[in-house]
Protein backbone atom coordinates (compact mmCIF):
# COMPACT_ATOMS: atom_id res chain seq x y z
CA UNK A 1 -25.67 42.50 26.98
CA UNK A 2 -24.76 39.31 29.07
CA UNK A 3 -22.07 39.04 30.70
CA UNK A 4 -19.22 36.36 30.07
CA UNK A 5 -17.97 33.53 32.29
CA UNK A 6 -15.37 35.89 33.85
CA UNK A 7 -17.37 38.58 34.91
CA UNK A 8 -20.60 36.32 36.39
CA UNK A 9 -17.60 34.32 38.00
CA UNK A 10 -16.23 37.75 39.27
CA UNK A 11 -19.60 38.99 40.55
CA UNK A 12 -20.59 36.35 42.90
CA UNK A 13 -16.99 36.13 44.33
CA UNK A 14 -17.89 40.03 45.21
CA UNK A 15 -21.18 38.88 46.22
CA UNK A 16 -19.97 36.45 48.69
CA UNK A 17 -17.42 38.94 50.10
CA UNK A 18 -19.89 41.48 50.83
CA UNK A 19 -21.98 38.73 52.24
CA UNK A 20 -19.33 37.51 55.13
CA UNK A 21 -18.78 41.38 55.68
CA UNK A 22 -22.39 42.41 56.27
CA UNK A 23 -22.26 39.43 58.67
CA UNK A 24 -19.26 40.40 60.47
CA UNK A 25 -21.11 43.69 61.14
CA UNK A 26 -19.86 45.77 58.79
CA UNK A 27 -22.15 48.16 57.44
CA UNK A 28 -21.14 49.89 54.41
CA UNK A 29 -17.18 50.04 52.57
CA UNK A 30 -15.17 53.15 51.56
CA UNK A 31 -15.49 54.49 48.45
CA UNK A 32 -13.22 52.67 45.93
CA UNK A 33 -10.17 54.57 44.18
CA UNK A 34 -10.19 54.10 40.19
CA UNK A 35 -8.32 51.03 39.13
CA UNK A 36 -9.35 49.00 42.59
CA UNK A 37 -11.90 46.61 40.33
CA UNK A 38 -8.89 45.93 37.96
CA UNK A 39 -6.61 45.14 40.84
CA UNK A 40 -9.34 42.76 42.92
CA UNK A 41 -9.94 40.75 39.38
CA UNK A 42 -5.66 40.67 38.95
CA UNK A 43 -5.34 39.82 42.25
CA UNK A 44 -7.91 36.40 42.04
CA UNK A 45 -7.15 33.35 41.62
CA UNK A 46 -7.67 31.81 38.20
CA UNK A 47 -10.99 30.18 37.45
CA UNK A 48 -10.31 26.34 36.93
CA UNK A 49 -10.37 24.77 33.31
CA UNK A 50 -12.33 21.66 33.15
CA UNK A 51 -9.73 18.87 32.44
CA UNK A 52 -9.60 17.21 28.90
CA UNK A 53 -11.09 14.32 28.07
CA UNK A 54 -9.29 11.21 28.05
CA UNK A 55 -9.28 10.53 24.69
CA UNK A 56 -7.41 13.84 23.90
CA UNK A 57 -4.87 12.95 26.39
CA UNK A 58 -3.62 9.86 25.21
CA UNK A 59 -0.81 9.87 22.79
CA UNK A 60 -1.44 8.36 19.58
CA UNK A 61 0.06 5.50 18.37
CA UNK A 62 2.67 5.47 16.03
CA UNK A 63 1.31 4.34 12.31
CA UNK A 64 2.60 0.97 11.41
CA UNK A 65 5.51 0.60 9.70
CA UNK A 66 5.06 -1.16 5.87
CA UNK A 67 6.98 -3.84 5.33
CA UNK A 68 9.50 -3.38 2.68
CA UNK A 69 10.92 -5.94 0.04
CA UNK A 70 14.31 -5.58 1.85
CA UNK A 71 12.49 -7.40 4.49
CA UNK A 72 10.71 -9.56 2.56
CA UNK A 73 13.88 -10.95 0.69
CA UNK A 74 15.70 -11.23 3.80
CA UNK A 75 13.09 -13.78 5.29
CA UNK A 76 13.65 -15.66 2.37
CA UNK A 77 17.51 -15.95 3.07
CA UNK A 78 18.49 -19.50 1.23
CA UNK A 79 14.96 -20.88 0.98
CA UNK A 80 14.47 -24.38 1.14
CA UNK A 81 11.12 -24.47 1.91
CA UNK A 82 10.41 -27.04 -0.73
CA UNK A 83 12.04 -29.63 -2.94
CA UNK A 84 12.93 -26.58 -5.55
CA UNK A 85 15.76 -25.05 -3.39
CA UNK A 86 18.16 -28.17 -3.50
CA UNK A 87 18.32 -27.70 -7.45
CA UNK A 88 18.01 -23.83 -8.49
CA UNK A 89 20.98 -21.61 -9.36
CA UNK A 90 20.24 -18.27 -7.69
CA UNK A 91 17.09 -17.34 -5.97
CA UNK A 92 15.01 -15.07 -8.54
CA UNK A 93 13.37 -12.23 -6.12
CA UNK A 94 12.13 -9.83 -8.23
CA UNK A 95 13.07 -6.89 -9.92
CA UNK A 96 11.98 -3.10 -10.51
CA UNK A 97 10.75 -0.01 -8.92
CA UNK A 98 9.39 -0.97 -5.27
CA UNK A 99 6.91 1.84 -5.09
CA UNK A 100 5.36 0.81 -8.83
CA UNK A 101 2.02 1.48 -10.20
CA UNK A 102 1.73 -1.49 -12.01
CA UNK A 103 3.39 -5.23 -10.73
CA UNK A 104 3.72 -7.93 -13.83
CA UNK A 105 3.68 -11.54 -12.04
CA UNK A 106 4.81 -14.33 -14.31
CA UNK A 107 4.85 -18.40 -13.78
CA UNK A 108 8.53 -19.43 -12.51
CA UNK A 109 12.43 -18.79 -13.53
CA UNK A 110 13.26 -19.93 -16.79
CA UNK A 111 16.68 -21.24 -17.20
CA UNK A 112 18.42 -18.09 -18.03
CA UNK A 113 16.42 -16.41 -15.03
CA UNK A 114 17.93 -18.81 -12.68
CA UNK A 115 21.53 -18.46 -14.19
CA UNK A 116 21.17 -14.29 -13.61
CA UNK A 117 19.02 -14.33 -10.57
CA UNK A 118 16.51 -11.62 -12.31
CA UNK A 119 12.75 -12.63 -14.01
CA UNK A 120 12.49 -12.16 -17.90
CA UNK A 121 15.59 -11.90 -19.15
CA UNK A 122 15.44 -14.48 -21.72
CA UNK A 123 14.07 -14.15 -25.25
CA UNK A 124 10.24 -13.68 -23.35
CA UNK A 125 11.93 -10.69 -21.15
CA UNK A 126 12.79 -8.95 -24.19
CA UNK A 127 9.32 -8.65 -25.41
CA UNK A 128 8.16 -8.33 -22.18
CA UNK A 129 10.41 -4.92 -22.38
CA UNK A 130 8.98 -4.21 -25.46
CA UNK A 131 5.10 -4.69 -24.39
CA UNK A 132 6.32 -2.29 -21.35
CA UNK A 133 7.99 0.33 -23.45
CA UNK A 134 4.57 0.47 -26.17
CA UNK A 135 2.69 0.87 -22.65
CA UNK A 136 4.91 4.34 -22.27
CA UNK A 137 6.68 2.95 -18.90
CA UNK A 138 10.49 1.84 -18.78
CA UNK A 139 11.20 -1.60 -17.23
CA UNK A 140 12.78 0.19 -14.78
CA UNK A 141 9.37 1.94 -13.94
CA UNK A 142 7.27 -1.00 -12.94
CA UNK A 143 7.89 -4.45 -11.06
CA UNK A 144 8.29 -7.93 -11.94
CA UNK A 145 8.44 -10.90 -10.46
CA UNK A 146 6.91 -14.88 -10.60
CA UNK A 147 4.67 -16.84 -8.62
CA UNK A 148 7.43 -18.76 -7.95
CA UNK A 149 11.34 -17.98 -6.84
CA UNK A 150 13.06 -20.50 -8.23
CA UNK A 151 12.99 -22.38 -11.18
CA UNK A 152 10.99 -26.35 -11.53
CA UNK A 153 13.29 -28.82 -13.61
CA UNK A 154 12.86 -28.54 -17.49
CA UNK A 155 10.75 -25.79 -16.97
CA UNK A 156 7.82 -28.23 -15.91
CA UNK A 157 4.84 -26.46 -13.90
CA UNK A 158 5.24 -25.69 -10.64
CA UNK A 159 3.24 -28.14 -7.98
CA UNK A 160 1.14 -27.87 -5.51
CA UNK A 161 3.87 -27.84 -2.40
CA UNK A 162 5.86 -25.44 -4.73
CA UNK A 163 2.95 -23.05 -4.55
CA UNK A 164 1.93 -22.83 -1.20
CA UNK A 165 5.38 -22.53 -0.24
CA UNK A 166 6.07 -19.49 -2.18
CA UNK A 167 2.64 -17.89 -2.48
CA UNK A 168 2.82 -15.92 1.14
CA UNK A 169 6.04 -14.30 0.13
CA UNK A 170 3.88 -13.18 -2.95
CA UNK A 171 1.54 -11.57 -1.56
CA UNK A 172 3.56 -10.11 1.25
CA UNK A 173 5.78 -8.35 -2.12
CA UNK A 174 2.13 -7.24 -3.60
CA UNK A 175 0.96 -5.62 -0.26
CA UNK A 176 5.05 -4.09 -0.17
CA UNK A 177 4.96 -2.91 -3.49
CA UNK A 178 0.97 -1.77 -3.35
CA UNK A 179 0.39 -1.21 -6.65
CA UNK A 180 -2.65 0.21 -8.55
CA UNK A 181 -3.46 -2.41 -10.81
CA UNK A 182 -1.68 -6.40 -11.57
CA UNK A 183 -0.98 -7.91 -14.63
CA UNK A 184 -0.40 -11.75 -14.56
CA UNK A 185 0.93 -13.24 -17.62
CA UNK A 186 -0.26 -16.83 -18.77
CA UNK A 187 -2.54 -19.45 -17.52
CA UNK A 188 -1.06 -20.55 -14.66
CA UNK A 189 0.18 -17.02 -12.86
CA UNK A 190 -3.37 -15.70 -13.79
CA UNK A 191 -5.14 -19.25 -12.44
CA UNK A 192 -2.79 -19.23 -8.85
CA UNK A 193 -3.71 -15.59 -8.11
CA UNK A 194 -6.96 -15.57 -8.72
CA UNK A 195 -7.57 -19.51 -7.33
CA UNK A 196 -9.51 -20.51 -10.48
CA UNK A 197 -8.86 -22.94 -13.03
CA UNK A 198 -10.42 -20.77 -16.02
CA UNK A 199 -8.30 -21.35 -19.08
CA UNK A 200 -6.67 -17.90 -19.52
CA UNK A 201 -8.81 -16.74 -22.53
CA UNK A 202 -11.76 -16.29 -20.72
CA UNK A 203 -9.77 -14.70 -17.76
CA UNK A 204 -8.44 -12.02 -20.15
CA UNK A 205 -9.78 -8.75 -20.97
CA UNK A 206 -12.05 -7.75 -17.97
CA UNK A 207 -10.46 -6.87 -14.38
CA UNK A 208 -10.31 -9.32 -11.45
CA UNK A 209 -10.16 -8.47 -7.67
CA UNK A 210 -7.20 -9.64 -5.88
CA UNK A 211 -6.72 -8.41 -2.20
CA UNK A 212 -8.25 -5.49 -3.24
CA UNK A 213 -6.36 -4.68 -6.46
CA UNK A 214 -7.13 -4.25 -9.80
CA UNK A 215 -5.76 -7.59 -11.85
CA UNK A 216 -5.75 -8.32 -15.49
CA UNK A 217 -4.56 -11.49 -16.72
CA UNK A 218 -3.21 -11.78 -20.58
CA UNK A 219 -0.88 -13.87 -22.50
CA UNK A 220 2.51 -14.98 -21.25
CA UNK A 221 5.49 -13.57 -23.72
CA UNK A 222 6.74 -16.55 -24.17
CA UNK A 223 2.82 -17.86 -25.74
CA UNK A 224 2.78 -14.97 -27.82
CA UNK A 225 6.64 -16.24 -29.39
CA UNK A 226 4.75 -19.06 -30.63
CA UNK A 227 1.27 -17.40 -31.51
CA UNK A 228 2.26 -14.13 -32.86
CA UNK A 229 -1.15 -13.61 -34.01
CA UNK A 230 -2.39 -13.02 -30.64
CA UNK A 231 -0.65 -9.98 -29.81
CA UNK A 232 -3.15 -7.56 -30.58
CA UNK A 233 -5.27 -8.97 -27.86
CA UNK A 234 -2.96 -8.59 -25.33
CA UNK A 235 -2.12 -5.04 -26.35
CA UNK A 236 -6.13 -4.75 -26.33
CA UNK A 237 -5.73 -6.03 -22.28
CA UNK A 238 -2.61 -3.42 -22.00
CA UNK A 239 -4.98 -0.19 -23.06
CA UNK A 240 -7.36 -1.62 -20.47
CA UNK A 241 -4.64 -1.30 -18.14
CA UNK A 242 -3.70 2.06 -19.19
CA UNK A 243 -6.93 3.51 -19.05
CA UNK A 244 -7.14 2.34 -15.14
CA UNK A 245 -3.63 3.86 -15.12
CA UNK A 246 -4.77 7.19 -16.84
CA UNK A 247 -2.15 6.47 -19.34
CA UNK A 248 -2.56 8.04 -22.67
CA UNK A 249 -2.60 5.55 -25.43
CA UNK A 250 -0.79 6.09 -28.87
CA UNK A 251 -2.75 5.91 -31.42
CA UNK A 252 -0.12 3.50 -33.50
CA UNK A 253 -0.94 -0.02 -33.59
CA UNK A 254 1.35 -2.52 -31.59
């Protein structure tokens, strides 16, 4: 049997003493009461541990803190970052659960978005809440919010100043929210995220990378108020969704 660290380390420590003894002259010790190896390996001192290494010493640093919307919103504060903020009614954030699986991103306030200060609340918003509820989520469930925060004269689309002064403070609320999948809802929502100027029917119906994240573009509500006929193939794009959701899907049409 071999012996352990303690006992080798024990031995020679004997060894040596019996060494410096036989050279001080002495020639042989008393015989040893019972207990007198117990009380030599009490009595020495401990064996020193080898010193961690460095990385186990260091503290780790603290994770980093995800920004919240909270945050996001209050950077915002009375933006007038471009021509849009002299003329708007109320800033239109965004609305919604801020830990949702699934983030709808629309064009820009309408006019009764900008009068309430929350995204699809007109006429489109209630279908929107209807497209939602057929999906088996409650509004209050997912997010949903616009390219951008406040709303362009007469509705017109947004420009190019408009969009690059709102579009960090979109992706800032994606990576906040960190959702598992992005729908963006008409042409030019679905042609700003995904910096393309494909006409939304051929963006439709297949997933798109953005920053990592699942996106699938469709028709905007208010489109499918004057196409009708077209809303079987965005609930066609919705069951996409819901299967990357692992959402069951009802059998009844929508």
């Amino acid at each position: 049997m071999q012996a352990d660290d303690g006992t080798r380390a024990t031995l020679a420590s004997l060894r040596r003493y019996l060494e410096e003894l036989k050279e001080s002259g002495v020639e042989g010790l008393p015989f040893a009461p019972e207990g007198a190896a117990q009380a030599f390996e009490a009595a020495r001192p401990p064996i020193s541990q080898p010193l961690p290494a460095e990385s186990e010493c260091a503290v780790s640093a603290p994770p980093q803190r995800r920004e919240i919307l909270d945050d996001i919103r209050s950077d915002l504060g009375d933006c007038q970052r471009c021509a849009l903020g002299a003329g708007r009614t109320t800033l239109v954030f965004g609305v919604g659960n801020p830990d949702a699986r699934l983030l709808f991103v629309g064009e820009a306030p309408g006019r009764e978005e900008d009068l309430q200060g929350e995204p699809f609340v007109g006429e489109a918003g209630q279908l929107l809440t209807k497209i939602i509820g057929a999906m088996g989520l409650a509004r209050e469930e997912v997010y949903i919010c616009n390219v951008l925060k406040c709303r362009p004269p007469g509705n017109r689309n947004p420009h190019a100043e408009e969009i690059e002064a709102c579009s960090s403070f979109l992706l800032r609320q994606v990576k906040a929210i960190a959702p598992e999948a992005i729908i963006a809802l008409g042409t030019f929502a679905a042609q700003t995220l995904l910096n393309t100027k494909e006409p939304i029917s051929r963006l439709r119906g297949t997933f798109h990378d953005y920053h990592g994240i699942p996106l699938m573009s469709t028709f905007h509500p208010a489109f499918l108020l004057r196409n009708p006929e077209r809303k079987r193939e965005v609930w066609d794009d919705m069951k996409l969704v819901m299967g990357r959701l692992g959402i069951a899907i009802n059998s009844r049409k929508k």
